[in-house]
Structure formats: C-alpha cells, structure tokens
N, C-alpha and C. Protein backbone atom coordinates (compact mmCIF):
# COMPACT_ATOMS: atom_id res chain seq x y z
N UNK A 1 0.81 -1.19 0.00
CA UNK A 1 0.00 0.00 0.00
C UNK A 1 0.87 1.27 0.00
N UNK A 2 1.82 1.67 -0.54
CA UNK A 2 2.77 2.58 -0.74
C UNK A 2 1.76 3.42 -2.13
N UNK A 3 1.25 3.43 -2.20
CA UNK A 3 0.34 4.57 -3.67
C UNK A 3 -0.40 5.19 -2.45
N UNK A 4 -1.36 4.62 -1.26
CA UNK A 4 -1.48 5.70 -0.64
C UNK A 4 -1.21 6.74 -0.04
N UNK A 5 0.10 6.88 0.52
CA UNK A 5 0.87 7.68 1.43
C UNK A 5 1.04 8.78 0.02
N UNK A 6 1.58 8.52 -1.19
CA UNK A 6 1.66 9.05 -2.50
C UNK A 6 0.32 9.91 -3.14
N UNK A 7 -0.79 9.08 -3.08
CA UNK A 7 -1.44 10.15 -3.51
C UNK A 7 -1.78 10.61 -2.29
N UNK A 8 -1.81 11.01 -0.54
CA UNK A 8 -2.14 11.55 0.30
C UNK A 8 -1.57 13.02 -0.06
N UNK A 9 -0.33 12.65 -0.27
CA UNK A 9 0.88 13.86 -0.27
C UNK A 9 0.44 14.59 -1.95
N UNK A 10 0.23 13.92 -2.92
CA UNK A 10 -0.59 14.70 -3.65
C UNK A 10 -1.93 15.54 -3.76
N UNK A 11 -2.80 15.30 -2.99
CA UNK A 11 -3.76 15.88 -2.25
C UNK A 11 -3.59 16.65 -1.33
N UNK A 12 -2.94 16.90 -0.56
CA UNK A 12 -1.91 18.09 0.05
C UNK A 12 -1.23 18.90 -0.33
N UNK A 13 -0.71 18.32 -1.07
CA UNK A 13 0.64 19.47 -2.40
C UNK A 13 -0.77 20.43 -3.15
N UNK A 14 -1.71 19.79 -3.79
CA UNK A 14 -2.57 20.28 -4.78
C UNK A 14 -3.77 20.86 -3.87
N UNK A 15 -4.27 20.95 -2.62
CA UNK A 15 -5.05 21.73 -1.62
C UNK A 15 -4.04 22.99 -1.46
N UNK A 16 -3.33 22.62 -0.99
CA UNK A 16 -2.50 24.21 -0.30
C UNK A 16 -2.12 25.01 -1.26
N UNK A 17 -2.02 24.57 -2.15
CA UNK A 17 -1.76 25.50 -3.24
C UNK A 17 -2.66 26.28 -3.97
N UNK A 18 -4.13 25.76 -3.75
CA UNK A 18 -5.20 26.38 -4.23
C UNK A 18 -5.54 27.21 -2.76
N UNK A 19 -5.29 26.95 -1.64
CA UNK A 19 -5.90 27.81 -0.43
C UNK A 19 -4.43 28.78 -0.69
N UNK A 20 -3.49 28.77 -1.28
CA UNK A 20 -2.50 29.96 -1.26
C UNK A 20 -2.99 30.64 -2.56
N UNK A 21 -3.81 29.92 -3.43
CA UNK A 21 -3.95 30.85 -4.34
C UNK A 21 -5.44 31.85 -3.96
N UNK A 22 -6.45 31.00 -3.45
CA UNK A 22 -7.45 32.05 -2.98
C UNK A 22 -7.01 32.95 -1.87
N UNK A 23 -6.32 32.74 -1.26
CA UNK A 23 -5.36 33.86 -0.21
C UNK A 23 -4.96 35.08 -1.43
N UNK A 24 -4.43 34.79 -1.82
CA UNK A 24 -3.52 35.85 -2.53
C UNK A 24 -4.82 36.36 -3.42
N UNK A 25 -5.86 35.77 -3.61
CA UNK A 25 -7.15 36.37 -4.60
C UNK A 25 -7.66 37.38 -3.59
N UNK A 26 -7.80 36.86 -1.76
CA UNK A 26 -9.00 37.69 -1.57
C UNK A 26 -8.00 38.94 -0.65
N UNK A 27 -6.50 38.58 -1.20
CA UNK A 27 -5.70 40.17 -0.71
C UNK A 27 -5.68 41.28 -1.48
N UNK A 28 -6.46 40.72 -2.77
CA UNK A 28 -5.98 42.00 -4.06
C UNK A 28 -4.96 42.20 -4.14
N UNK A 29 -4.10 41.17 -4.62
CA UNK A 29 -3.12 41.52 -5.71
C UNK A 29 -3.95 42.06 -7.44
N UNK A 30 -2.49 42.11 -7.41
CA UNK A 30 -2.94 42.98 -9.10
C UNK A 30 -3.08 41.77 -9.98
N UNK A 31 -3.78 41.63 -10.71
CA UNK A 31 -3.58 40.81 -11.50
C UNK A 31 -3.59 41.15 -13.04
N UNK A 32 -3.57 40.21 -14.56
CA UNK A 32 -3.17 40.93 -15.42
C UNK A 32 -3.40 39.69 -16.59
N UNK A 33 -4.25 40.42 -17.31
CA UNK A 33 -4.57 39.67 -18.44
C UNK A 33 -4.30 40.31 -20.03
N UNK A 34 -3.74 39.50 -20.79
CA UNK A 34 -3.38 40.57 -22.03
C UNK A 34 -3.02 41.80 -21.81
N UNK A 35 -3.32 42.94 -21.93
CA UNK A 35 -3.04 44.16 -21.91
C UNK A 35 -3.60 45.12 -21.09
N UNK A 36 -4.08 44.41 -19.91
CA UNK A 36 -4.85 44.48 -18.55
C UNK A 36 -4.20 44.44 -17.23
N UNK A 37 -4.57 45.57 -16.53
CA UNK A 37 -4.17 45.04 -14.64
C UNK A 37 -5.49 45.63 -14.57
N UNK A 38 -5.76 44.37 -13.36
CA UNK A 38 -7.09 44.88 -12.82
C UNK A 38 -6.87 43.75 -11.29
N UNK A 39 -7.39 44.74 -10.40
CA UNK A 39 -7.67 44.79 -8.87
C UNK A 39 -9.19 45.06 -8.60
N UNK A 40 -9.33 44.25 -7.19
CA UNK A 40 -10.85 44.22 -7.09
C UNK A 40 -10.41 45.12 -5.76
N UNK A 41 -11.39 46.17 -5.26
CA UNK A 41 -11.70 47.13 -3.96
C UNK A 41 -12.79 47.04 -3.65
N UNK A 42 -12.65 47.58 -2.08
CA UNK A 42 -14.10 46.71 -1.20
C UNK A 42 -14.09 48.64 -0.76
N UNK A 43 -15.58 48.73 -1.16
CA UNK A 43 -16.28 49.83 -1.08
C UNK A 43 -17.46 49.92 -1.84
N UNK A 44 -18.20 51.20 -2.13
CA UNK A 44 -18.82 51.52 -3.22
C UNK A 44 -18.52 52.06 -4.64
N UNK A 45 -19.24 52.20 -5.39
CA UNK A 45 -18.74 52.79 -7.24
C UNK A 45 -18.33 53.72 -6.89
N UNK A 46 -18.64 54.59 -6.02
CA UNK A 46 -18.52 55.82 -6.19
C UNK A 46 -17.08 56.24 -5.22
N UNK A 47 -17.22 55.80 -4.25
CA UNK A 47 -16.02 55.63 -3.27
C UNK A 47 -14.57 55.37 -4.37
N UNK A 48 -14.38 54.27 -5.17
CA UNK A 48 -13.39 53.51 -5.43
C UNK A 48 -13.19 55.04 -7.08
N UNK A 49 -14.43 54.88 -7.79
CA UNK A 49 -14.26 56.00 -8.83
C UNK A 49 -13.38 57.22 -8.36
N UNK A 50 -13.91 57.76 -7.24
CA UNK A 50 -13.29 59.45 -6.57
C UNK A 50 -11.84 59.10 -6.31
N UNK A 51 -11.14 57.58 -5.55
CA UNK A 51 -10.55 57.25 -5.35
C UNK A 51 -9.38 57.02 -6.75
N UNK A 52 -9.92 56.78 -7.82
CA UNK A 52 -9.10 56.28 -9.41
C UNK A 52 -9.20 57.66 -9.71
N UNK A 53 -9.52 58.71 -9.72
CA UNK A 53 -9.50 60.29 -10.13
C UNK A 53 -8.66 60.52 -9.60
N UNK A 54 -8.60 60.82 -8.33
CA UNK A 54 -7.47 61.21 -7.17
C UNK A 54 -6.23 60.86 -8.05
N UNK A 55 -6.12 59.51 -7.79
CA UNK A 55 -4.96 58.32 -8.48
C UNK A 55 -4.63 59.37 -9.80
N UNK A 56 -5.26 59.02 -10.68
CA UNK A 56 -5.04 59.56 -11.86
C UNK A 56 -4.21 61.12 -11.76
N UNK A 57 -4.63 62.44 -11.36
CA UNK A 57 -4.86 63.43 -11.00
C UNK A 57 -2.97 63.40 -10.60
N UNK A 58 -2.57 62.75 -9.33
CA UNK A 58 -1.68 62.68 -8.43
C UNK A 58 -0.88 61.90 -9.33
N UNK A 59 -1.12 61.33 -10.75
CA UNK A 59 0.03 61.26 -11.05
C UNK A 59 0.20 61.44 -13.05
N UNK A 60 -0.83 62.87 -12.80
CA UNK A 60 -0.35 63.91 -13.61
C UNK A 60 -1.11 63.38 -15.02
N UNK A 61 -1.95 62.69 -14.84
CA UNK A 61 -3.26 62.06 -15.95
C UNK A 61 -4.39 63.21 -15.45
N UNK A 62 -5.07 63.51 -16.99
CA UNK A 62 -6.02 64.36 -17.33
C UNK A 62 -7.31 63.58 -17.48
N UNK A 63 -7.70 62.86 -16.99
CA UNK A 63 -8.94 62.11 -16.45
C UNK A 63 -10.57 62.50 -17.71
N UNK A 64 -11.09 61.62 -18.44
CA UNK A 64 -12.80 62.11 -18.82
C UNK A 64 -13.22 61.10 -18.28
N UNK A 65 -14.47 61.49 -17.98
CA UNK A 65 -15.17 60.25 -17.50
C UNK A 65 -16.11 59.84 -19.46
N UNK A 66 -16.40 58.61 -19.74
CA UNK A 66 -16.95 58.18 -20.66
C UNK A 66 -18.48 57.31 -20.71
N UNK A 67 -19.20 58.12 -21.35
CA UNK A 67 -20.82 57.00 -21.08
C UNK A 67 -20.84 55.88 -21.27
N UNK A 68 -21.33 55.37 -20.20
CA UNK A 68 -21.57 54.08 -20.04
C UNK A 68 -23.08 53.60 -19.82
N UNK A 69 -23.64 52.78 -20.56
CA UNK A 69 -24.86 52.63 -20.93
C UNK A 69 -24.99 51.18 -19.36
N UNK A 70 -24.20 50.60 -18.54
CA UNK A 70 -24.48 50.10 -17.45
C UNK A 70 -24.29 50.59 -16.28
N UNK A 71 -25.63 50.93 -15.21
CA UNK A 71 -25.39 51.57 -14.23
C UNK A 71 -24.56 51.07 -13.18
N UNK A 72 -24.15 50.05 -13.27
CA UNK A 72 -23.15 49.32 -12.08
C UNK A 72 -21.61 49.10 -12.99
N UNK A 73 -21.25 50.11 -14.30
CA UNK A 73 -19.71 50.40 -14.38
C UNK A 73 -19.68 51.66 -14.82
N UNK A 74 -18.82 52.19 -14.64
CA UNK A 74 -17.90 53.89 -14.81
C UNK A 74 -17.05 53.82 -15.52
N UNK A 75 -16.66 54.53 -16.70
CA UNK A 75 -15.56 54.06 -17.50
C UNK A 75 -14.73 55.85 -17.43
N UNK A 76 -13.30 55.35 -17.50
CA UNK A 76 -12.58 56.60 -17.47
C UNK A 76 -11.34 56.73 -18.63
N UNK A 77 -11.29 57.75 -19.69
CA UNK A 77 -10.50 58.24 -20.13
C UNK A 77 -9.03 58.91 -20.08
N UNK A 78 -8.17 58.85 -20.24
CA UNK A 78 -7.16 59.65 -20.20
C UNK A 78 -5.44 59.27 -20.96
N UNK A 79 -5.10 60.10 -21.69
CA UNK A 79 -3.78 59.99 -22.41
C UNK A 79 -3.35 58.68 -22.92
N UNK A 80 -4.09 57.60 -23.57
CA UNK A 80 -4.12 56.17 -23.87
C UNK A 80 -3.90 55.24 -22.91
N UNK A 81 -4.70 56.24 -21.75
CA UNK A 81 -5.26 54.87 -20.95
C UNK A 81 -7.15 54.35 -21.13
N UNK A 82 -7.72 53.24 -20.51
CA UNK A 82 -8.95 53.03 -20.30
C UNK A 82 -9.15 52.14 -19.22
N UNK A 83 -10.00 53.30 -18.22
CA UNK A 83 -10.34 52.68 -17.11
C UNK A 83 -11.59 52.52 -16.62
N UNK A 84 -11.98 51.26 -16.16
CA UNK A 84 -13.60 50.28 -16.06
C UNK A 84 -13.30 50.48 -15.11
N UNK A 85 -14.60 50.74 -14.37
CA UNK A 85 -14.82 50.20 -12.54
C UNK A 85 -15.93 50.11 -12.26
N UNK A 86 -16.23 48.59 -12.01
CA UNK A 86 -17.44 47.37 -12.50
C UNK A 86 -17.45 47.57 -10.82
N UNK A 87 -19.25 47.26 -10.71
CA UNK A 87 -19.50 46.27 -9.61
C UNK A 87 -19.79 45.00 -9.74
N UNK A 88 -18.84 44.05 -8.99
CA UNK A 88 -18.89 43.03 -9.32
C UNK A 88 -19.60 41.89 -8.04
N UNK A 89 -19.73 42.91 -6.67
CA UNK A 89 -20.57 42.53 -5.71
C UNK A 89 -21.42 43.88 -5.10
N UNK A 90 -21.99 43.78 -3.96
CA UNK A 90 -22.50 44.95 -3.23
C UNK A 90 -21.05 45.45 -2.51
N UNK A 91 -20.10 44.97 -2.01
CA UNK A 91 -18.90 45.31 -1.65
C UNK A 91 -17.59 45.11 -2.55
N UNK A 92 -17.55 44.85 -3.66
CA UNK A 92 -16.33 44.54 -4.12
C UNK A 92 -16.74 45.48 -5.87
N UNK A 93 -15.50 45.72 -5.68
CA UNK A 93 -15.87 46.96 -6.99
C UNK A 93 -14.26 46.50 -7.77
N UNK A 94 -14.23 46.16 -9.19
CA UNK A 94 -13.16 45.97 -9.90
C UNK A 94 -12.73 46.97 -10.76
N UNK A 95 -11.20 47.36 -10.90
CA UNK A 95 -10.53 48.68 -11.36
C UNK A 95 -9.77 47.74 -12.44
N UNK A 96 -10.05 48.00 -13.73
CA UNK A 96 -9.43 47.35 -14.89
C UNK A 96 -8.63 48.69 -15.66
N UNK A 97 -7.71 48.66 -15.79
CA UNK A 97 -6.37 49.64 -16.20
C UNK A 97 -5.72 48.90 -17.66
N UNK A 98 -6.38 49.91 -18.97
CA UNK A 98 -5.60 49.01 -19.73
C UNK A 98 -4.67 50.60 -20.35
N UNK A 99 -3.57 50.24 -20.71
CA UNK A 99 -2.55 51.11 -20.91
C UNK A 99 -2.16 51.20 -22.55
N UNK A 100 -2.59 51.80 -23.29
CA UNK A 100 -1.19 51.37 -24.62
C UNK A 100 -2.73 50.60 -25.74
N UNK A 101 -1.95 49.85 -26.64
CA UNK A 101 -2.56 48.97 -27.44
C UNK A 101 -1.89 47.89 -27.12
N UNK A 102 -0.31 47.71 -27.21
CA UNK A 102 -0.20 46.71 -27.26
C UNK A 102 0.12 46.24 -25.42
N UNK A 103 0.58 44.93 -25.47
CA UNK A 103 1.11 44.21 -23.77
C UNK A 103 2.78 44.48 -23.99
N UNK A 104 2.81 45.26 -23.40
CA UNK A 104 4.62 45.59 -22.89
C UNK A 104 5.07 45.58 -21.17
N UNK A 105 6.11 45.74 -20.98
CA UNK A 105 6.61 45.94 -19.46
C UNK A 105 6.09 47.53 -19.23
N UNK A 106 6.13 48.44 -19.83
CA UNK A 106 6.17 49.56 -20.03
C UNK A 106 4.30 49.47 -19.22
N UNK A 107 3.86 48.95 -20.11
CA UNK A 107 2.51 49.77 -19.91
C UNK A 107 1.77 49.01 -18.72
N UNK A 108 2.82 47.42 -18.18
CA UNK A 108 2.16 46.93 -17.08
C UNK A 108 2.90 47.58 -16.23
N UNK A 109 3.96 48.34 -15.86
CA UNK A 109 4.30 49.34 -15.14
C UNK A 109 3.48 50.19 -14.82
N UNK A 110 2.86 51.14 -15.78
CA UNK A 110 2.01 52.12 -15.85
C UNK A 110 0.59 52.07 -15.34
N UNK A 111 0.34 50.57 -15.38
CA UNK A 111 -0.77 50.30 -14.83
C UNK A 111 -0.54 49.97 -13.38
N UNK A 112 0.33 49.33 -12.97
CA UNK A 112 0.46 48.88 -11.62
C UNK A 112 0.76 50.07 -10.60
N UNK A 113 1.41 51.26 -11.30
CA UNK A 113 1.92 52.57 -10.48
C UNK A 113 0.18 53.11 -10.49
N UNK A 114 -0.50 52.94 -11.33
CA UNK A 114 -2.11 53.37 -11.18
C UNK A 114 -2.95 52.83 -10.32
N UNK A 115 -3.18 51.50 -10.26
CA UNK A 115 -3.20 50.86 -9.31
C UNK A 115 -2.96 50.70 -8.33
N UNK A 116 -1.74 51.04 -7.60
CA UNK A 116 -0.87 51.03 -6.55
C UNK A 116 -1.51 52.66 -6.09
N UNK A 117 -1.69 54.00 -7.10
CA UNK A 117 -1.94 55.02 -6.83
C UNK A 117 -3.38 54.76 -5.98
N UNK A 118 -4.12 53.71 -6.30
CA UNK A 118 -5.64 53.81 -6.14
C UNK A 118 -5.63 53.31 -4.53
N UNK A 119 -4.95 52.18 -4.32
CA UNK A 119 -4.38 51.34 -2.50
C UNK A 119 -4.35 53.16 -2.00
N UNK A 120 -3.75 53.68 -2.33
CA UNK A 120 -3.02 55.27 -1.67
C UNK A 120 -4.47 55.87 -0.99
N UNK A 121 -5.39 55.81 -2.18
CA UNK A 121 -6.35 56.75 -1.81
C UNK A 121 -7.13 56.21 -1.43
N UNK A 122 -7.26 54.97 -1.07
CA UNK A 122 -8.95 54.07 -1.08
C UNK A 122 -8.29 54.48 0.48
C-alpha cells in the first residue's frame, strides 16, 4: 500500500496551493490579463471611482469620464489609458487599467503605479 501515502501527499501538495492561491485572490493583488491590470476594492462605485481620479490626478493624468450605458460600471479616459470600474458585488468593486494597445513591461508598469496610486487613496 505505498500509492497511498503518495497520492495523500498529492492531495496536500494540490489543496495548499489552491488555499494559497485564494489567499492571494481575496488580498488584491494585481492581477493581469493581455493588456490588462485589474484589482478588485471593497467599497462603493462611487467611493473607489473618486478614489481612481485622485490616483489619476496625483500622477499627472487628465482624467474624462466616458458614457456608459451600465449603471453598475464607470468608464474613465485619459492619455491612452482606459479605465472600467465594474460592480462586481454589493462590496467589491473591480478597477481594470488598460494602458497602450499593445502588452509591454512599459505599460504593465504604468498600470500597476495606477493601481498602486488607487491602494493610496482608497
């Protein structure tokens, strides 16, 4: 019976690693898809929005806000950026930062210093 002790320890290896990965989900890290960083914040639309202006503002972005035909997202303009901020619960509000056209280091920099600006003000 040596396969059990084997897959025990595989069932352990493959649990903790998913409870370290929902850890690290419900700390808000940044995360980053294609040509995307986006972070989830625990507040309201409006709280986390005033909060991504600020951000923006403080680091020398000229901010529009853009119509948005859904009342639970805000979309924001500025110097080839585009920024969403979805409700995605009654407490959790998501800040999607896309930078550029294309995916570079450059523009996931740019997003993460935006991001990082938004932690500042929330």
């Amino acid at each position: 019976m040596k396969i059990l002790p084997i897959i025990a320890l595989t069932l352990a290896a493959s649990t903790s690693s998913c409870i370290v990965a929902a850890v690290g989900a419900a700390a808000g890290y940044i995360q980053y898809d294609n040509n995307e960083g986006w972070k989830d914040y625990t507040g309201s639309i409006d709280q986390v929005f005033s909060a991504t202006q600020k951000a923006l503002t403080e680091l020398g972005y000229s901010a529009s806000e853009a119509e948005s035909s859904d009342p639970t997202k805000r979309l924001l303009e500025a110097d080839g950026l585009k920024l969403s901020i979805a409700k995605q619960t009654d407490e959790v509000i998501r800040v999607r930062v896309r930078v550029g056209t294309f995916k570079t280091d450059d523009h996931k920099r740019q997003a993460q210093l935006i991001l990082d600006g938004i932690d500042k003000q929330m």
